[in-house]
PDB file of N, CA and C in Angstrom:
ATOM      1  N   UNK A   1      10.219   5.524 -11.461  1.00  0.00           N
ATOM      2  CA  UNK A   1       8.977   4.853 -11.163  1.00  0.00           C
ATOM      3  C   UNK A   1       9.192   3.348 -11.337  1.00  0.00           C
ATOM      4  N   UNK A   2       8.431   2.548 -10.169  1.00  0.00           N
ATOM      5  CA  UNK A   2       8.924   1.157 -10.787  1.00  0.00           C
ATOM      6  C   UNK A   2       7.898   0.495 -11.300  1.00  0.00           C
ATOM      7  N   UNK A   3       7.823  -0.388 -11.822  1.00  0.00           N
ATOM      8  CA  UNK A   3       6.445  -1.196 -12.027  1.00  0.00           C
ATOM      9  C   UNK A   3       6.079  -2.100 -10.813  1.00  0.00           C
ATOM     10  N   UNK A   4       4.545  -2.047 -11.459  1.00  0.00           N
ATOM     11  CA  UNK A   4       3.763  -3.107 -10.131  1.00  0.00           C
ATOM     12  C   UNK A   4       4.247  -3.986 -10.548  1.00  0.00           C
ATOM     13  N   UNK A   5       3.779  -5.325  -9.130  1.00  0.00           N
ATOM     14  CA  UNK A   5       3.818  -6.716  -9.813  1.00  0.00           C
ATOM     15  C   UNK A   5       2.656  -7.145 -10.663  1.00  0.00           C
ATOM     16  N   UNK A   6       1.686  -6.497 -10.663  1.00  0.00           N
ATOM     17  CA  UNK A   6       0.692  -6.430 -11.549  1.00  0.00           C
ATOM     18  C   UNK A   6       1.133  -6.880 -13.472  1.00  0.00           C
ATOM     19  N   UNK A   7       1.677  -5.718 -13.298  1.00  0.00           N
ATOM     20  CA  UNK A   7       2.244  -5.101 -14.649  1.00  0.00           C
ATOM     21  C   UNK A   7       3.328  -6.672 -15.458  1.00  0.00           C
ATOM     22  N   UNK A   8       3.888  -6.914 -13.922  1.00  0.00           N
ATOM     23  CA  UNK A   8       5.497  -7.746 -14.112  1.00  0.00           C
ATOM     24  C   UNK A   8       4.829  -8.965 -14.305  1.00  0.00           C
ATOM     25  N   UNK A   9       3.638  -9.742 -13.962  1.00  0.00           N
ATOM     26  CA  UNK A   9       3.179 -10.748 -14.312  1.00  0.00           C
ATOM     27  C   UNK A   9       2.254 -10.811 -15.772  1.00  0.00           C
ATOM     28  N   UNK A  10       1.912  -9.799 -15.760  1.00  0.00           N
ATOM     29  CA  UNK A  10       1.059  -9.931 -17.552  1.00  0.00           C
ATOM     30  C   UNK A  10       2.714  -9.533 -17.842  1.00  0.00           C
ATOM     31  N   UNK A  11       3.477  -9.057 -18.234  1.00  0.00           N
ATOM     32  CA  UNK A  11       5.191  -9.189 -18.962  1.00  0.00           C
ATOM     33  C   UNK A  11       5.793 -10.802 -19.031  1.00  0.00           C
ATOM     34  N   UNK A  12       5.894 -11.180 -17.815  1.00  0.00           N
ATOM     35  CA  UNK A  12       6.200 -12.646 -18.140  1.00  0.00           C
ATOM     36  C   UNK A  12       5.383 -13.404 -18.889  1.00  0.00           C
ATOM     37  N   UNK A  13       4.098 -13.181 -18.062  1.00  0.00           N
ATOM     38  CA  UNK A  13       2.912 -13.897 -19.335  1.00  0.00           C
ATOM     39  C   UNK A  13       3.517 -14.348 -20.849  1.00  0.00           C
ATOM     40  N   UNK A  14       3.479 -12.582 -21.193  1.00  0.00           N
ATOM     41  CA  UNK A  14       4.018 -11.977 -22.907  1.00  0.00           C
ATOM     42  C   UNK A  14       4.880 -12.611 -23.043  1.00  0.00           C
ATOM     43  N   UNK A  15       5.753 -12.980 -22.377  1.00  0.00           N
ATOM     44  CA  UNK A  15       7.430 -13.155 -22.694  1.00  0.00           C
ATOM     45  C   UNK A  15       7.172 -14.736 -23.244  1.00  0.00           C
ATOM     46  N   UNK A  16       5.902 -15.388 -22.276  1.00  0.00           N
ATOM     47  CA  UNK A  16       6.108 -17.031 -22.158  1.00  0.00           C
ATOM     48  C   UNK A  16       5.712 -17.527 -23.036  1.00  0.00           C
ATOM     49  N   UNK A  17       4.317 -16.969 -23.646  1.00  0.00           N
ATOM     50  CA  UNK A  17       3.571 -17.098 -24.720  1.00  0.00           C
ATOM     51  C   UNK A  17       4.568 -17.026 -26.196  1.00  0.00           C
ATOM     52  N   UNK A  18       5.343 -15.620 -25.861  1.00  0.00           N
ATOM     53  CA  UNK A  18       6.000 -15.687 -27.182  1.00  0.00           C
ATOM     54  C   UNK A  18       7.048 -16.463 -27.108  1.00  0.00           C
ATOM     55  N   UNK A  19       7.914 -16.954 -26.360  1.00  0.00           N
ATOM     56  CA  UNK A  19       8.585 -18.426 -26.465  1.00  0.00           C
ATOM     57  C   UNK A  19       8.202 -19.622 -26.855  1.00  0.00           C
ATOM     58  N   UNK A  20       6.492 -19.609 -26.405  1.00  0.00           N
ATOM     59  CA  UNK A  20       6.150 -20.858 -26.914  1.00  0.00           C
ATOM     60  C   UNK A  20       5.608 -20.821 -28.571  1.00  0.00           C
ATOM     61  N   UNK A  21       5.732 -19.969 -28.998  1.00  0.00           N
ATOM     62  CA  UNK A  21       5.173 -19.649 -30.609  1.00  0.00           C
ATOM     63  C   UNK A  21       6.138 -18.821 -31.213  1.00  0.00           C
ATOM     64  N   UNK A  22       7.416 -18.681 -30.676  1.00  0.00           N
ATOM     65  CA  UNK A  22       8.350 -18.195 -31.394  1.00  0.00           C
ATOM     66  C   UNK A  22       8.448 -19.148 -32.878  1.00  0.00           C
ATOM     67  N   UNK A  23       8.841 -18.906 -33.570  1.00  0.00           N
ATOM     68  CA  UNK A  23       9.821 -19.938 -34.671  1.00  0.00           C
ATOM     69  C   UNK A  23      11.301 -20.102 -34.302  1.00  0.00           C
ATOM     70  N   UNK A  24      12.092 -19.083 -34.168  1.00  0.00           N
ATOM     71  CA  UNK A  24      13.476 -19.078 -34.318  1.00  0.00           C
ATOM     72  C   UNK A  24      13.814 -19.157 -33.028  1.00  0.00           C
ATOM     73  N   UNK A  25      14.970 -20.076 -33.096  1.00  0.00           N
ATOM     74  CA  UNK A  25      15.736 -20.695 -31.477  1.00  0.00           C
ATOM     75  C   UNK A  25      16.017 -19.426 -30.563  1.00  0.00           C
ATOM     76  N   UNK A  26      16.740 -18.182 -31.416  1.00  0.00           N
ATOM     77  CA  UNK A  26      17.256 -17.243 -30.935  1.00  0.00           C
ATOM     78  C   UNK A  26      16.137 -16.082 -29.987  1.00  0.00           C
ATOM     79  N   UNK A  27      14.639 -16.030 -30.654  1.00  0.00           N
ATOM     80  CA  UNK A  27      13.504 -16.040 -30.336  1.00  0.00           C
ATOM     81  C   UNK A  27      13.325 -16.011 -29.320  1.00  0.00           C
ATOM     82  N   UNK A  28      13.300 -17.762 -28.868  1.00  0.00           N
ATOM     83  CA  UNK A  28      12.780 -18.350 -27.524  1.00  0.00           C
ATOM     84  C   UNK A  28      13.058 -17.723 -26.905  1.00  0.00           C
ATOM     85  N   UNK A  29      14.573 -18.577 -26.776  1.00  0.00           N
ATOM     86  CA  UNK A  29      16.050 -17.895 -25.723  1.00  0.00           C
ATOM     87  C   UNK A  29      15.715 -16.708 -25.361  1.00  0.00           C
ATOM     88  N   UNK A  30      15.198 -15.376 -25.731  1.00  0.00           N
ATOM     89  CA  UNK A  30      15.393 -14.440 -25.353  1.00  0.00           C
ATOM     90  C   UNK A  30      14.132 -13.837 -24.628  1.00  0.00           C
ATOM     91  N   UNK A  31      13.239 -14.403 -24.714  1.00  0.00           N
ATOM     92  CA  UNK A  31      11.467 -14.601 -24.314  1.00  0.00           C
ATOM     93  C   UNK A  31      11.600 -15.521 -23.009  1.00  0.00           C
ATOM     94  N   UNK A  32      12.460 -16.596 -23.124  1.00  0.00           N
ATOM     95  CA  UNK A  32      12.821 -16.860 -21.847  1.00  0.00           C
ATOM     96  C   UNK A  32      13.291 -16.290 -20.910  1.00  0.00           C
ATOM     97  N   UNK A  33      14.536 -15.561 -21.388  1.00  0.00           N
ATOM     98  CA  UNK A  33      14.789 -15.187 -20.237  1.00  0.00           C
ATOM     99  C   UNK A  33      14.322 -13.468 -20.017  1.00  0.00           C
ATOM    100  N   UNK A  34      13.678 -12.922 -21.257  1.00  0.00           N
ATOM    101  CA  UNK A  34      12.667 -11.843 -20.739  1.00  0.00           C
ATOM    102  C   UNK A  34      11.631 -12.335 -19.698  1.00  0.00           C
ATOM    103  N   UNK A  35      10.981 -13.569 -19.565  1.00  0.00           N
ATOM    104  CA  UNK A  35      10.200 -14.070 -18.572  1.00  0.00           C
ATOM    105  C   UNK A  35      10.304 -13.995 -17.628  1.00  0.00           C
ATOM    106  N   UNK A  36      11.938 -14.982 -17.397  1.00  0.00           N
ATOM    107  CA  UNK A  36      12.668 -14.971 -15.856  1.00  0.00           C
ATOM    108  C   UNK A  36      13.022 -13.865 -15.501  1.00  0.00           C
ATOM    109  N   UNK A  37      13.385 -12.850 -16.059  1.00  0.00           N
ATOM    110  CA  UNK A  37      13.858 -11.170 -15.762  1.00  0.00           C
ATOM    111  C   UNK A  37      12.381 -10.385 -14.903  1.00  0.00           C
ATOM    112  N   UNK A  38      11.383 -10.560 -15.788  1.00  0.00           N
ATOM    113  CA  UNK A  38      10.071  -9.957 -15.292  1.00  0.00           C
ATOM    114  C   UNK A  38       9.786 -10.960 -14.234  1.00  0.00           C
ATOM    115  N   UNK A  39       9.781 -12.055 -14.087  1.00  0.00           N
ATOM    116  CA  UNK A  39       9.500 -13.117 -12.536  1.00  0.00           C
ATOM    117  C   UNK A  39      10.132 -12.296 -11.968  1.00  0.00           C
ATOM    118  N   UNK A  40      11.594 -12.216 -11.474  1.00  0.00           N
ATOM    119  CA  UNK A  40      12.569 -11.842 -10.756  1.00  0.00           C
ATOM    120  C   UNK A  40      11.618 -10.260 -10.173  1.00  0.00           C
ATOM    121  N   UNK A  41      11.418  -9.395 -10.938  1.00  0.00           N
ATOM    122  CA  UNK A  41      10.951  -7.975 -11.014  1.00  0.00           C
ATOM    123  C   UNK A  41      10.077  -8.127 -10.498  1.00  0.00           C
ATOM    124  N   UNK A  42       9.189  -9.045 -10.617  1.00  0.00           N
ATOM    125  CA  UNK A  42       7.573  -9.273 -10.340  1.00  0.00           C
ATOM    126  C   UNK A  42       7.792  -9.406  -8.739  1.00  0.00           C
ATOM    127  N   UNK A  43       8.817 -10.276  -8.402  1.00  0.00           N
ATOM    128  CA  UNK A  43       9.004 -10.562  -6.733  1.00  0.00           C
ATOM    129  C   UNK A  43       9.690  -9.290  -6.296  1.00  0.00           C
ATOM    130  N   UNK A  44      10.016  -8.512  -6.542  1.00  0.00           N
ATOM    131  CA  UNK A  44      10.673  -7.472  -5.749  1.00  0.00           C
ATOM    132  C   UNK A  44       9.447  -6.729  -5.965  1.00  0.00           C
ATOM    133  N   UNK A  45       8.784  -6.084  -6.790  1.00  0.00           N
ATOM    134  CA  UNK A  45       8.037  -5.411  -6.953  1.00  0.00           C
ATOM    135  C   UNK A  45       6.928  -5.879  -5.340  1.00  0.00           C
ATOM    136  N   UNK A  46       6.600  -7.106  -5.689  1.00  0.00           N
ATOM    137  CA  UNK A  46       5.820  -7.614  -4.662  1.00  0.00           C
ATOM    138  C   UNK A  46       6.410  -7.625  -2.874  1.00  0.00           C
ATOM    139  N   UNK A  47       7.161  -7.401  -2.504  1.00  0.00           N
ATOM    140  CA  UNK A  47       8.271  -7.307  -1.623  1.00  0.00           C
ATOM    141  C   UNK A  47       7.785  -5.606  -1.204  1.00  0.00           C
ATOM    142  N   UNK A  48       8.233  -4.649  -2.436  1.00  0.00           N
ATOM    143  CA  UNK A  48       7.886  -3.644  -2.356  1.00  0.00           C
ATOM    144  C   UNK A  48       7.124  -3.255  -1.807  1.00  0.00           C
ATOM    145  N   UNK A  49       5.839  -3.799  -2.691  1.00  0.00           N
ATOM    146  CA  UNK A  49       4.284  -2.928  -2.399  1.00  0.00           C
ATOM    147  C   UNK A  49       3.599  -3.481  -0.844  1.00  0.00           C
ATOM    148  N   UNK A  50       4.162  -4.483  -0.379  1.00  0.00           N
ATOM    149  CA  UNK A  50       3.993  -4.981   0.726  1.00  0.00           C
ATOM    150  C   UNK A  50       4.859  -4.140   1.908  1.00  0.00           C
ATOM    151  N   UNK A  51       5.563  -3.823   1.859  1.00  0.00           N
ATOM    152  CA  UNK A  51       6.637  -3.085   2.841  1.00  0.00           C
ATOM    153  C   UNK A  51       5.806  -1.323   2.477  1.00  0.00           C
ATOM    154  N   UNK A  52       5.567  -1.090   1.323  1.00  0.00           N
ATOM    155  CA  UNK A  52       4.868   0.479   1.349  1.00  0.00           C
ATOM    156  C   UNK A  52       3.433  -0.115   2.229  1.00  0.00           C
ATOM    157  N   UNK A  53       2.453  -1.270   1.936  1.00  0.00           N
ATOM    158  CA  UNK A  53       1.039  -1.069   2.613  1.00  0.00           C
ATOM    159  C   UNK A  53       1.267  -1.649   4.130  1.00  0.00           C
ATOM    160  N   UNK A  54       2.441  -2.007   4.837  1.00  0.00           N
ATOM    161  CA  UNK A  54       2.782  -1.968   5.745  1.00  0.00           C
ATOM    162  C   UNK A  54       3.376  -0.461   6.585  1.00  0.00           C
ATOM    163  N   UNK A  55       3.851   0.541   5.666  1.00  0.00           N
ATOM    164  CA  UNK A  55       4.416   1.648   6.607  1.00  0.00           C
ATOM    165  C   UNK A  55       2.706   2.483   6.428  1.00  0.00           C
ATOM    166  N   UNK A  56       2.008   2.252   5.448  1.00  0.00           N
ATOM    167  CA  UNK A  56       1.011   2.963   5.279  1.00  0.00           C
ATOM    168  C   UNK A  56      -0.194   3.127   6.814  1.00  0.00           C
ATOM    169  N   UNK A  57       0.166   1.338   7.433  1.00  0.00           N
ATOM    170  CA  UNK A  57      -0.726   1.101   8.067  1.00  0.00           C
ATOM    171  C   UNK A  57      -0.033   1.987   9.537  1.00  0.00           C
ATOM    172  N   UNK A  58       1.031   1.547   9.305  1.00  0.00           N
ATOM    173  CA  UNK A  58       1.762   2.521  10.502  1.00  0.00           C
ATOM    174  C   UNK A  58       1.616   3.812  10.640  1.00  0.00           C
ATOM    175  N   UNK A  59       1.582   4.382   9.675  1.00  0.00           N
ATOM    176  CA  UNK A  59       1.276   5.864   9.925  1.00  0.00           C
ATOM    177  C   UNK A  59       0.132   6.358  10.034  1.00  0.00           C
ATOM    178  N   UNK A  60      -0.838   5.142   9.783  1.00  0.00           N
ATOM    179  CA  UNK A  60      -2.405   5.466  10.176  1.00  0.00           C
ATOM    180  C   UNK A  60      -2.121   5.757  11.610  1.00  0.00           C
ATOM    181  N   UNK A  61      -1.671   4.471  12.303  1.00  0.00           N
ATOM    182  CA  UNK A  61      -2.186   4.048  13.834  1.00  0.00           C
ATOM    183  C   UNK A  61      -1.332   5.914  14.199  1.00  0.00           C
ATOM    184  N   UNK A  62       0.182   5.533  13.761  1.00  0.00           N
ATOM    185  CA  UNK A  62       0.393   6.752  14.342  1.00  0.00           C
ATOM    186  C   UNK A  62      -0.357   8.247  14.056  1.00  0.00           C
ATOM    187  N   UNK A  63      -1.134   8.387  13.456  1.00  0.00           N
ATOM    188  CA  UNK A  63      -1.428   9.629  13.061  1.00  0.00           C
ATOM    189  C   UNK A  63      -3.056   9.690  14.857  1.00  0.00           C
ATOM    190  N   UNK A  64      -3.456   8.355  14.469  1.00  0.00           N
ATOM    191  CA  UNK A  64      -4.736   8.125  15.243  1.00  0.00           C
ATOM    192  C   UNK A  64      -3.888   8.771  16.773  1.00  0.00           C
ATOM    193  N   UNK A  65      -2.855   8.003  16.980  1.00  0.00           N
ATOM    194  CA  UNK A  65      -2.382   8.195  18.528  1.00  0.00           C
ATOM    195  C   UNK A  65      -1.554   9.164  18.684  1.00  0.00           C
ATOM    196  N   UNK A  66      -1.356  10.456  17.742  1.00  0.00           N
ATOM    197  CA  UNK A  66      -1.467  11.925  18.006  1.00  0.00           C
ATOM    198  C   UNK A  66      -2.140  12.600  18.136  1.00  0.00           C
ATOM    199  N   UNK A  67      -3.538  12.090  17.430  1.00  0.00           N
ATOM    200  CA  UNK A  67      -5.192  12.647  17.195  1.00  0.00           C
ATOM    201  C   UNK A  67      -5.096  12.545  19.048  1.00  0.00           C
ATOM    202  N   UNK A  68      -5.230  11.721  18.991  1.00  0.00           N
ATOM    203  CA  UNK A  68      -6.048  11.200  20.605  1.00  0.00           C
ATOM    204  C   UNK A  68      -5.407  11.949  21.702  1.00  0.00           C
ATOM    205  N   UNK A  69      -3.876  12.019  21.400  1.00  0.00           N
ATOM    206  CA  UNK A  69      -2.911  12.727  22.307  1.00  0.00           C
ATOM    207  C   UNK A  69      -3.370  14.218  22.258  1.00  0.00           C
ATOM    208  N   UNK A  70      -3.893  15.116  21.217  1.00  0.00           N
ATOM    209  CA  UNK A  70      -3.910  16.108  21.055  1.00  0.00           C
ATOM    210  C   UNK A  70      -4.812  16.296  21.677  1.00  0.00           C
ATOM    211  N   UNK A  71      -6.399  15.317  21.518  1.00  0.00           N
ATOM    212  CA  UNK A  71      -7.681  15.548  21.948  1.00  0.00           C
ATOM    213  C   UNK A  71      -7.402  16.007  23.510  1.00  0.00           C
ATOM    214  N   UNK A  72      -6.695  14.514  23.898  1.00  0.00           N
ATOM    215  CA  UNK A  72      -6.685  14.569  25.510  1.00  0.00           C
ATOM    216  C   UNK A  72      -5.877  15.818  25.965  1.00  0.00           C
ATOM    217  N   UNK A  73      -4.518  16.428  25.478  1.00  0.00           N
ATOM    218  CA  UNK A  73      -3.988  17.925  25.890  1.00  0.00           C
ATOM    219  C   UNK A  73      -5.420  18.863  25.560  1.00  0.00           C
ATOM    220  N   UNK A  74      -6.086  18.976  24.431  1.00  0.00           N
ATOM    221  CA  UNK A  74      -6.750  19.940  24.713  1.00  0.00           C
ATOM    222  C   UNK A  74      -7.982  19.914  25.236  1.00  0.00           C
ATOM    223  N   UNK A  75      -8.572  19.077  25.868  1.00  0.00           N
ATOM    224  CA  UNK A  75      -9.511  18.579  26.660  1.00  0.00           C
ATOM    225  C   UNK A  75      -8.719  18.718  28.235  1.00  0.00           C
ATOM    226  N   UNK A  76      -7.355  18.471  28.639  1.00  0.00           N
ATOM    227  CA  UNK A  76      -6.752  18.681  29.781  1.00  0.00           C
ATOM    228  C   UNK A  76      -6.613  20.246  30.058  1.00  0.00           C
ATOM    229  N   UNK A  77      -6.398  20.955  29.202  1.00  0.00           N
ATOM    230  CA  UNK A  77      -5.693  22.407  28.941  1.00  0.00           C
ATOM    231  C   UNK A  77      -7.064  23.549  29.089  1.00  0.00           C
ATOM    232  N   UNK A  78      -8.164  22.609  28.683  1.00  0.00           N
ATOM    233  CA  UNK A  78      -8.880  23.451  28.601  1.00  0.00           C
ATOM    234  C   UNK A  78      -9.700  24.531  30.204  1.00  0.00           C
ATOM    235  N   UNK A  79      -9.820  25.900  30.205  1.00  0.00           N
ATOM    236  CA  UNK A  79     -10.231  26.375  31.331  1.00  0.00           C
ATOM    237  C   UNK A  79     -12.026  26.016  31.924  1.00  0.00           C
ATOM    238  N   UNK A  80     -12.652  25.387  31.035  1.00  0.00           N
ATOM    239  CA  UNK A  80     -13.962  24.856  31.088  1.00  0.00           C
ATOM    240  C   UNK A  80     -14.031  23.443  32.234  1.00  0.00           C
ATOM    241  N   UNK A  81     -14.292  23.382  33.424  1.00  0.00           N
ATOM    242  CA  UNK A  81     -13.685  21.697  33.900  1.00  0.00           C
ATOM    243  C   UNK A  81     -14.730  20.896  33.435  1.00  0.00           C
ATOM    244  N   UNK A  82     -15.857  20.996  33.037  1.00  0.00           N
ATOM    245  CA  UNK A  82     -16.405  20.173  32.274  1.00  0.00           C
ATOM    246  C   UNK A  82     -16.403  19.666  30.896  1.00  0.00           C
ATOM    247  N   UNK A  83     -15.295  20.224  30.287  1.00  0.00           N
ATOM    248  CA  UNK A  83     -15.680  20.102  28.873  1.00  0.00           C
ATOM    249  C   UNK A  83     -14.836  18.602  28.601  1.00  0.00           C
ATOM    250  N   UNK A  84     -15.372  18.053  27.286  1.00  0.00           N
ATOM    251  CA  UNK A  84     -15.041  16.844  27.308  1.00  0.00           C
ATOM    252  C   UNK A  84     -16.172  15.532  27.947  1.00  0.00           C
ATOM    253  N   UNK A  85     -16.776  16.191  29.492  1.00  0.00           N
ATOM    254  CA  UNK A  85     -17.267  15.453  29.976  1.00  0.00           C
ATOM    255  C   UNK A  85     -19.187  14.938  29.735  1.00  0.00           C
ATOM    256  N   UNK A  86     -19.291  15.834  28.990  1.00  0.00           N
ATOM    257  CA  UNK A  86     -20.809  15.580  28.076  1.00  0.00           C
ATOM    258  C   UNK A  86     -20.890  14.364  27.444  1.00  0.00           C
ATOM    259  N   UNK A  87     -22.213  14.029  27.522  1.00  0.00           N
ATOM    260  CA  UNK A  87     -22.103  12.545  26.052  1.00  0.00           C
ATOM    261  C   UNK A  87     -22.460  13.161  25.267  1.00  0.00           C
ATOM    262  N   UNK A  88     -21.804  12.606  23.687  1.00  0.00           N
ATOM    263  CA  UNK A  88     -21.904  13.272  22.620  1.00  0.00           C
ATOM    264  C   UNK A  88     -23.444  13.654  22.072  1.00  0.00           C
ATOM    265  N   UNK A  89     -24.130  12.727  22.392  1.00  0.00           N
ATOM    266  CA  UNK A  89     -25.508  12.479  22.184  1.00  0.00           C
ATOM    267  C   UNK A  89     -26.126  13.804  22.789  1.00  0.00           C
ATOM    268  N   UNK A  90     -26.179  14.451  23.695  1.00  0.00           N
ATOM    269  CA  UNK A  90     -26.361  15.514  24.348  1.00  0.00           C
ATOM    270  C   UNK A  90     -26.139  16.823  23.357  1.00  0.00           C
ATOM    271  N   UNK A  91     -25.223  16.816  22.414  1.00  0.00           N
ATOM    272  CA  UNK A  91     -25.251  17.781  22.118  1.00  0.00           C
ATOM    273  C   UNK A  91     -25.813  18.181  20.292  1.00  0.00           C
ATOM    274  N   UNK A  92     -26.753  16.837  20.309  1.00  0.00           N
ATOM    275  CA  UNK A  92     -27.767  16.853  19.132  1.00  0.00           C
ATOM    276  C   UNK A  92     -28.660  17.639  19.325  1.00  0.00           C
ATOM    277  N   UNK A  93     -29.190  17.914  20.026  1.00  0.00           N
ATOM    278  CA  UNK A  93     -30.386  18.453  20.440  1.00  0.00           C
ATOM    279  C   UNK A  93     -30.272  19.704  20.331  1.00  0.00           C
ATOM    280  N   UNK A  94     -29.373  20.473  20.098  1.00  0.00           N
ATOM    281  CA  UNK A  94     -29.172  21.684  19.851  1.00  0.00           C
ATOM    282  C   UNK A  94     -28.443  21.919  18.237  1.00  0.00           C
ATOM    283  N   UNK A  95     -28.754  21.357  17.789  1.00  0.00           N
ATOM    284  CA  UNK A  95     -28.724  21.198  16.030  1.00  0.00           C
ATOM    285  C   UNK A  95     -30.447  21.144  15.651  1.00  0.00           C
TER     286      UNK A  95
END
């Protein structure tokens, strides 16, 4: 599982804060570069979740333009030659 960039920016946050209120040199140093480690993470993460809500959108459209493909075969296929050709509105009235 990876982390969000959500997650990776409150981490650097943590990391920056405690560098700046560390006491000991050795402290910092290591809050630093826990910071820059979670930046680094934070941009891939973000890279990530952008490339997943991009295939997401793709597989909408594609799912829509099989819907439609299917409608139209079984609206073509069908032995009724009118069917399909009603307005939808027409068929309230019998509800």
């Amino acid at each position: 599982m990876y982390p969000s960039a959500d997650l990776c920016r409150v981490q650097e946050a943590f990391q920056r804060r405690r560098a700046e209120t560390a006491a000991l040199d050795n402290v910092r140093t290591i809050a630093h570069k826990a910071a820059a480690a979670w930046r680094a993470e934070g941009l891939f993460a973000e890279c990530r979740e952008q490339r997943q809500a991009q295939g997401r959108v793709i597989r909408a459209d594609q799912l829509e333009k099989e819907r439609a493909a299917d409608e139209r075969l079984d609206v073509a296929s069908s032995e009724n030659p009118d069917r399909g050709r009603s307005a939808p509105a027409a068929a309230s009235h019998l509800a």
